[in-house]
PDB file of N, CA and C in Angstrom:
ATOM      1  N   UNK A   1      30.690 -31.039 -24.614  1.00  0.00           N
ATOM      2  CA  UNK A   1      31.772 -30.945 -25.570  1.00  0.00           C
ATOM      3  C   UNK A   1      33.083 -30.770 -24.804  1.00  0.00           C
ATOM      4  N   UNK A   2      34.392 -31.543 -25.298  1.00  0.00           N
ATOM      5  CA  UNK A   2      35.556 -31.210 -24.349  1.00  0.00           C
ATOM      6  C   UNK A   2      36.176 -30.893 -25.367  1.00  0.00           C
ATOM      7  N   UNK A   3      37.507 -30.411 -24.903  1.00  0.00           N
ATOM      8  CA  UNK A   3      38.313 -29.318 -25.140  1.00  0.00           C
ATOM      9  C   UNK A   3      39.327 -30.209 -26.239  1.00  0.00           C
ATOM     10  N   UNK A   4      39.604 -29.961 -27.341  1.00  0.00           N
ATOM     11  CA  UNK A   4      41.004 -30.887 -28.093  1.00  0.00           C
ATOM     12  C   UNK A   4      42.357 -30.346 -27.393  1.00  0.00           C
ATOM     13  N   UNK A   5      43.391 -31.054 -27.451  1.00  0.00           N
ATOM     14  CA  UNK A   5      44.447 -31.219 -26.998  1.00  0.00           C
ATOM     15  C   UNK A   5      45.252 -30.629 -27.875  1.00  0.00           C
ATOM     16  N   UNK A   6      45.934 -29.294 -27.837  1.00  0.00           N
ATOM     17  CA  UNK A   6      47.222 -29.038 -29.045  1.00  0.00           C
ATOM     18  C   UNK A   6      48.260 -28.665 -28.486  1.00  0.00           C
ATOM     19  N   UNK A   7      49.114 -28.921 -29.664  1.00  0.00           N
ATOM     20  CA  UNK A   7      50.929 -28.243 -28.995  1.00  0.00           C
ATOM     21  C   UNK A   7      51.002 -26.742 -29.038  1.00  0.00           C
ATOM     22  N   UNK A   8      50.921 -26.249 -28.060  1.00  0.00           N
ATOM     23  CA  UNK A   8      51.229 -24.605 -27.723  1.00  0.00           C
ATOM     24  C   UNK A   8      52.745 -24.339 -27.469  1.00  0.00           C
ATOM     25  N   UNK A   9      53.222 -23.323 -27.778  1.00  0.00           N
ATOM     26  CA  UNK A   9      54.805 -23.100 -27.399  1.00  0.00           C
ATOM     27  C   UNK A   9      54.815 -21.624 -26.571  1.00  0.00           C
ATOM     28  N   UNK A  10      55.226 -21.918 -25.452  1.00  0.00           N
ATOM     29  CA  UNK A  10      55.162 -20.894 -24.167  1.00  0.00           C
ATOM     30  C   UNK A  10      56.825 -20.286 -24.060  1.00  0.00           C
ATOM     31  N   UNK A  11      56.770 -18.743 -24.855  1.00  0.00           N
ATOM     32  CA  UNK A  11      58.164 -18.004 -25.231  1.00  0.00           C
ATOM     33  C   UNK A  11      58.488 -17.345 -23.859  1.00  0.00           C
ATOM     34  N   UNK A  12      59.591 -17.206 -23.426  1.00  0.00           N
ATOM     35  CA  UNK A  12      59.701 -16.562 -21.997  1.00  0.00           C
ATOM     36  C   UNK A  12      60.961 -15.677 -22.173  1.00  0.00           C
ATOM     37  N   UNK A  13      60.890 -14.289 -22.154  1.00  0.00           N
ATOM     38  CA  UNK A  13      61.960 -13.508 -22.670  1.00  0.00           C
ATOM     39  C   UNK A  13      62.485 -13.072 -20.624  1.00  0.00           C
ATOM     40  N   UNK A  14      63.922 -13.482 -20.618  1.00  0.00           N
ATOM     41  CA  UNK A  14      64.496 -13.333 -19.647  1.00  0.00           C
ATOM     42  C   UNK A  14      65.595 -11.949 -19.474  1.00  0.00           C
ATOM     43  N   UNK A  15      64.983 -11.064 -18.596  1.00  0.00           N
ATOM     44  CA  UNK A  15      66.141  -9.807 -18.623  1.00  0.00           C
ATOM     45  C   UNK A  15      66.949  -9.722 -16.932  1.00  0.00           C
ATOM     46  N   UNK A  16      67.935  -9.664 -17.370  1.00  0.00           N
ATOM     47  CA  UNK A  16      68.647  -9.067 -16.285  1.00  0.00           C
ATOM     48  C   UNK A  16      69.179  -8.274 -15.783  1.00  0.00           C
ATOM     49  N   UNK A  17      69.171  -7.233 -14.938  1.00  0.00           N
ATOM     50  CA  UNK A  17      69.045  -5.966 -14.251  1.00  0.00           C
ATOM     51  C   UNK A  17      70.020  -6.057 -13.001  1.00  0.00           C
ATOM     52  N   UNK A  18      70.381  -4.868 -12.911  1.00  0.00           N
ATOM     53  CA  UNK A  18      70.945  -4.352 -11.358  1.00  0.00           C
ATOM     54  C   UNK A  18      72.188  -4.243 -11.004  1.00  0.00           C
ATOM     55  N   UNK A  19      73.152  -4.487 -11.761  1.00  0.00           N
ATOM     56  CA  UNK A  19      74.401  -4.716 -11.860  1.00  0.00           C
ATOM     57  C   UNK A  19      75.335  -4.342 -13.377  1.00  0.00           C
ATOM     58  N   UNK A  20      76.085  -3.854 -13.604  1.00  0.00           N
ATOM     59  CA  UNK A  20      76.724  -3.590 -14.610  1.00  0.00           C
ATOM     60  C   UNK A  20      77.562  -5.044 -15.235  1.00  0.00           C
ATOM     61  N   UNK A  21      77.430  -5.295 -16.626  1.00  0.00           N
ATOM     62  CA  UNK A  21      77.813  -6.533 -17.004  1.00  0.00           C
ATOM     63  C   UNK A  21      77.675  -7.583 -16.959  1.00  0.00           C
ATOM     64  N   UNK A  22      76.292  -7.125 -17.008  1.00  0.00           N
ATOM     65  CA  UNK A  22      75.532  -8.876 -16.975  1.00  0.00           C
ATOM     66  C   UNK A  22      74.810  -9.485 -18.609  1.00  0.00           C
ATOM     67  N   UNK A  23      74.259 -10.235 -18.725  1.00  0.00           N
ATOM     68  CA  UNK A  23      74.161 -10.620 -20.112  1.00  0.00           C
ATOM     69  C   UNK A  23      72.944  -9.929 -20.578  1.00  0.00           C
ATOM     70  N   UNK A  24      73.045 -10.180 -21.861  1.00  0.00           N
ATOM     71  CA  UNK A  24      71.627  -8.897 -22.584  1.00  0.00           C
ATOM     72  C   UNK A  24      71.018 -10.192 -22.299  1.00  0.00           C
ATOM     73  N   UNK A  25      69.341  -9.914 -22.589  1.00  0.00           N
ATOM     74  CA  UNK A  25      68.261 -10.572 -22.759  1.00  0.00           C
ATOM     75  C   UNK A  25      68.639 -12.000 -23.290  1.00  0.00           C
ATOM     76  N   UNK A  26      67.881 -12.776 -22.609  1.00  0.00           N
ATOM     77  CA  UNK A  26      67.865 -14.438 -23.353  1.00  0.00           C
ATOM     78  C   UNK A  26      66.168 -14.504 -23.331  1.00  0.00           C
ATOM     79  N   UNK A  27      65.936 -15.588 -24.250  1.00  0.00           N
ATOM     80  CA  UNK A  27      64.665 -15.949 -24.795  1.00  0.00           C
ATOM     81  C   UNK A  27      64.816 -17.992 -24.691  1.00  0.00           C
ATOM     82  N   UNK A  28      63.894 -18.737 -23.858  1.00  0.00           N
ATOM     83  CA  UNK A  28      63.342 -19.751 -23.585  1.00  0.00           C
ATOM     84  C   UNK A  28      62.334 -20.097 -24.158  1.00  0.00           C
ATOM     85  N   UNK A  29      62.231 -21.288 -24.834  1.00  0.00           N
ATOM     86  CA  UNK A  29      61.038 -22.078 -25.086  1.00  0.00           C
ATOM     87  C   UNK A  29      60.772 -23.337 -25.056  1.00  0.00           C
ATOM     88  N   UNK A  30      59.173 -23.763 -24.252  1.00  0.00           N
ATOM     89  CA  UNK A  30      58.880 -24.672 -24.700  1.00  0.00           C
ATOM     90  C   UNK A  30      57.435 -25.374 -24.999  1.00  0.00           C
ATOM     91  N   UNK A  31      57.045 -26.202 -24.812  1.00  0.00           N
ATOM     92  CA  UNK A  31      56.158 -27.208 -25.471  1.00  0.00           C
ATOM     93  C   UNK A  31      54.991 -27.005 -24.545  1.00  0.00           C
ATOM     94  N   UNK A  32      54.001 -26.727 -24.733  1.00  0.00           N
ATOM     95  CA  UNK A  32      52.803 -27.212 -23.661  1.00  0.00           C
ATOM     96  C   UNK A  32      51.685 -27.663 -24.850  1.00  0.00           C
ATOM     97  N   UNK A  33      51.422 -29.331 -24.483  1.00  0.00           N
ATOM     98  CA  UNK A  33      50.016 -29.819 -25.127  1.00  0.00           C
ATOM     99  C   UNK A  33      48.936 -30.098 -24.683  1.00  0.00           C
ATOM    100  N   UNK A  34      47.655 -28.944 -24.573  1.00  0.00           N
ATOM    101  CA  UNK A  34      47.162 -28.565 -23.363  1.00  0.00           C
ATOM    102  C   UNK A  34      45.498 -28.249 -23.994  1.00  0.00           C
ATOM    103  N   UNK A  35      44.618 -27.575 -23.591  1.00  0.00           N
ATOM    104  CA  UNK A  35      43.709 -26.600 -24.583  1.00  0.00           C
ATOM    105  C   UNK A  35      44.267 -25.705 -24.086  1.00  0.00           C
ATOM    106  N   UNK A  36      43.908 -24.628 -25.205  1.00  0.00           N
ATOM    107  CA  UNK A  36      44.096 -23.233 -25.326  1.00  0.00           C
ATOM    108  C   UNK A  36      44.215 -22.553 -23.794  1.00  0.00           C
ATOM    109  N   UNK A  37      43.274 -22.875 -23.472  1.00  0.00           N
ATOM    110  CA  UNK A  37      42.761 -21.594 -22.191  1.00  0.00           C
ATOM    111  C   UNK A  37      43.957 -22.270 -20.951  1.00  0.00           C
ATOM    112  N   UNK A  38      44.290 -23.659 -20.717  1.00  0.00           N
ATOM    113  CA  UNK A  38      45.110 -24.406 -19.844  1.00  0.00           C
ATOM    114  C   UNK A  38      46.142 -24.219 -20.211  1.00  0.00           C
ATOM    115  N   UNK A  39      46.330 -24.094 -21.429  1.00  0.00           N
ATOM    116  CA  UNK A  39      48.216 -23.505 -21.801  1.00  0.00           C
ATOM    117  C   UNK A  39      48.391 -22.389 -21.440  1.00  0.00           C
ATOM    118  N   UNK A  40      47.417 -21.006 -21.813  1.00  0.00           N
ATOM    119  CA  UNK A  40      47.950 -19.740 -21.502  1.00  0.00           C
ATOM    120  C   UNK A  40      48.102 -20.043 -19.852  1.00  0.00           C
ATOM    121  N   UNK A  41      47.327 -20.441 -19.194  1.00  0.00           N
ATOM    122  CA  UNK A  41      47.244 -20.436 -17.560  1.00  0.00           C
ATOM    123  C   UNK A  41      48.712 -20.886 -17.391  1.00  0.00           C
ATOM    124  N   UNK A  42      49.028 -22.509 -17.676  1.00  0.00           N
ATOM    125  CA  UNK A  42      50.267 -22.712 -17.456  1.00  0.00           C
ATOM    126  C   UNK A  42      51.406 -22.172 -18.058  1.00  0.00           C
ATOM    127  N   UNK A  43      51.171 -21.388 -19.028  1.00  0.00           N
ATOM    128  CA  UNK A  43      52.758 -20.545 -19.546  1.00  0.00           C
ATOM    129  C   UNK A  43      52.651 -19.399 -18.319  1.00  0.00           C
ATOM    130  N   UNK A  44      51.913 -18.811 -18.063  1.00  0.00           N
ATOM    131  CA  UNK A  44      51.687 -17.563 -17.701  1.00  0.00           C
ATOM    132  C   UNK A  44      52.123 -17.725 -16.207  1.00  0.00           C
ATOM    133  N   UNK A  45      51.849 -18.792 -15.725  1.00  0.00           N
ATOM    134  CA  UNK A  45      52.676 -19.343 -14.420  1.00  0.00           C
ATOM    135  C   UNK A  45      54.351 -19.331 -14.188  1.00  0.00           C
ATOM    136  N   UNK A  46      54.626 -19.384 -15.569  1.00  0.00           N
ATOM    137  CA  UNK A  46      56.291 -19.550 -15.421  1.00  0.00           C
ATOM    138  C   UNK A  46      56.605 -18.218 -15.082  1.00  0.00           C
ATOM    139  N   UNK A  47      56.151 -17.385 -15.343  1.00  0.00           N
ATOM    140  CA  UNK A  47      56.657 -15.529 -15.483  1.00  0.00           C
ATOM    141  C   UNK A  47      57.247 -15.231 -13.590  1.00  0.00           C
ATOM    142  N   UNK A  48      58.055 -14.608 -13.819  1.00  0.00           N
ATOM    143  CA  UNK A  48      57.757 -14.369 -12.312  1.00  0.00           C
ATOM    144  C   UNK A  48      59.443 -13.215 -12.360  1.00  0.00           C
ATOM    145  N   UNK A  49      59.331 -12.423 -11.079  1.00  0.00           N
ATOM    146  CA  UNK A  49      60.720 -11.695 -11.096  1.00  0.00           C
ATOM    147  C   UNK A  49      60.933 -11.567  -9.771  1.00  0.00           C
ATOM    148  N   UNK A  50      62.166 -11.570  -9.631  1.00  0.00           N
ATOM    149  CA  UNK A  50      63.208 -11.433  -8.216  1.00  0.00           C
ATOM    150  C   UNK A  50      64.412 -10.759  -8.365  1.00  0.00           C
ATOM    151  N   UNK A  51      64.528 -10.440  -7.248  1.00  0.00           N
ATOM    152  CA  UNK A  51      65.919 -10.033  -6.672  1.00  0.00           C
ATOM    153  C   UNK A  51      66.791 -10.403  -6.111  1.00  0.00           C
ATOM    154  N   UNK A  52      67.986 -10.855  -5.843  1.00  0.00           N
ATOM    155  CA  UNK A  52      68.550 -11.523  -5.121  1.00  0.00           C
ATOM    156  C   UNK A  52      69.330 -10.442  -4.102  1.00  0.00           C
ATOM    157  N   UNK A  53      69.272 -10.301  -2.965  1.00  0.00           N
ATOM    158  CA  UNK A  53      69.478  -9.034  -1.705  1.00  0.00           C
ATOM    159  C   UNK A  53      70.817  -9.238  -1.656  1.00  0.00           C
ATOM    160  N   UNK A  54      71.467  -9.876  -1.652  1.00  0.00           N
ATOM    161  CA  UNK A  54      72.837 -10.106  -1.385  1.00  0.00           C
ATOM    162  C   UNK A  54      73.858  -9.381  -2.770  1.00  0.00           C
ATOM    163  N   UNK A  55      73.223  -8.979  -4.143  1.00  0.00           N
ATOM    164  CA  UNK A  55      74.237  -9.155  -5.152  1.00  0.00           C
ATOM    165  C   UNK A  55      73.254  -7.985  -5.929  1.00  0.00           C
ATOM    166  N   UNK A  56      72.076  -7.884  -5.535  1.00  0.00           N
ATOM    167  CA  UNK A  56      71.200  -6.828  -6.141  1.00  0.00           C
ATOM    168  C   UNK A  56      70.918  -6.978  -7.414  1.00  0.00           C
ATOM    169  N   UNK A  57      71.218  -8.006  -8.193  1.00  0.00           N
ATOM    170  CA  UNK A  57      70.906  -8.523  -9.510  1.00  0.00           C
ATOM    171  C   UNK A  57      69.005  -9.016  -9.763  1.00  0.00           C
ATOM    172  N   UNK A  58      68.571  -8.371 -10.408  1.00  0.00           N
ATOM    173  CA  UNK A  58      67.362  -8.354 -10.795  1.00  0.00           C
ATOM    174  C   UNK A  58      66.849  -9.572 -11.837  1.00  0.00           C
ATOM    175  N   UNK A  59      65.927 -10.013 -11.955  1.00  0.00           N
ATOM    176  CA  UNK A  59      65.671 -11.300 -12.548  1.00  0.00           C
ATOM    177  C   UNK A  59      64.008 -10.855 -12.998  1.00  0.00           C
ATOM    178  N   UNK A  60      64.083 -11.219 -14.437  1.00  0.00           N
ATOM    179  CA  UNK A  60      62.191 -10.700 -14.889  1.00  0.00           C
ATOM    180  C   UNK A  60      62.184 -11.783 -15.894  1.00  0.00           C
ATOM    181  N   UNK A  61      61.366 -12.346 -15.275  1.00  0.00           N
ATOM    182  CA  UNK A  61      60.919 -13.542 -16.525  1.00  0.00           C
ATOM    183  C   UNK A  61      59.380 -13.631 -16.716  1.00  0.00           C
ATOM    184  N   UNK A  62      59.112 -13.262 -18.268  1.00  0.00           N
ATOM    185  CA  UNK A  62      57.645 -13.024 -18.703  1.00  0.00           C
ATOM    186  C   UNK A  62      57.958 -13.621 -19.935  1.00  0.00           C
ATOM    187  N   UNK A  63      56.506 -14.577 -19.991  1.00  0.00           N
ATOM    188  CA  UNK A  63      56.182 -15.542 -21.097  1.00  0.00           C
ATOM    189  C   UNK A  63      54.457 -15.143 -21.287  1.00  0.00           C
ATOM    190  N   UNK A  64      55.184 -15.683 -22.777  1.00  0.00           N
ATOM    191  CA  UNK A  64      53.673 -15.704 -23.223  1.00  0.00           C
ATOM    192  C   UNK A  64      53.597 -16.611 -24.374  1.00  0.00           C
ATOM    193  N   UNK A  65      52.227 -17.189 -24.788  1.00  0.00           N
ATOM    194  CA  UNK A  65      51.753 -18.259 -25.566  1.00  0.00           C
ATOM    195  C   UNK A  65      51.802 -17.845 -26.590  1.00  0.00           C
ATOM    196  N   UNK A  66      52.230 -18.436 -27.784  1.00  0.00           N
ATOM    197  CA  UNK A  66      52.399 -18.207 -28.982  1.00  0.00           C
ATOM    198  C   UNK A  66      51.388 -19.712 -29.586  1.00  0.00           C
TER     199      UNK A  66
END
């Protein structure tokens, strides 16, 4: 039996940290038409957070499948 193919939408809420006056939270979305279990894998790939050493501005990006 194989897997059907559907449109998943992978939400990615973006915060930024470390510095005074930077923008509130933004929210990204998009499209993955995938199975279930291959969409969460590939949304869950986008997430990721950094720092940038030079400016100390913090970066957190976490998604998840809706």
């Amino acid at each position: 039996m194989s897997s059907c193919s559907k449109k998943y939408i992978c939400q990615c809420k973006i915060q930024y940290s470390g510095v005074p006056g930077l923008p509130d939270s933004s929210v990204k979305e998009f499209d993955i038409y995938n199975s279930k279990s291959a969409a969460e894998s590939l949304c869950k790939e986008e997430s990721y957070e950094n720092t940038d050493p030079a400016t100390g501005i913090k970066v957190k990006e976490t998604c998840v499948l809706y």
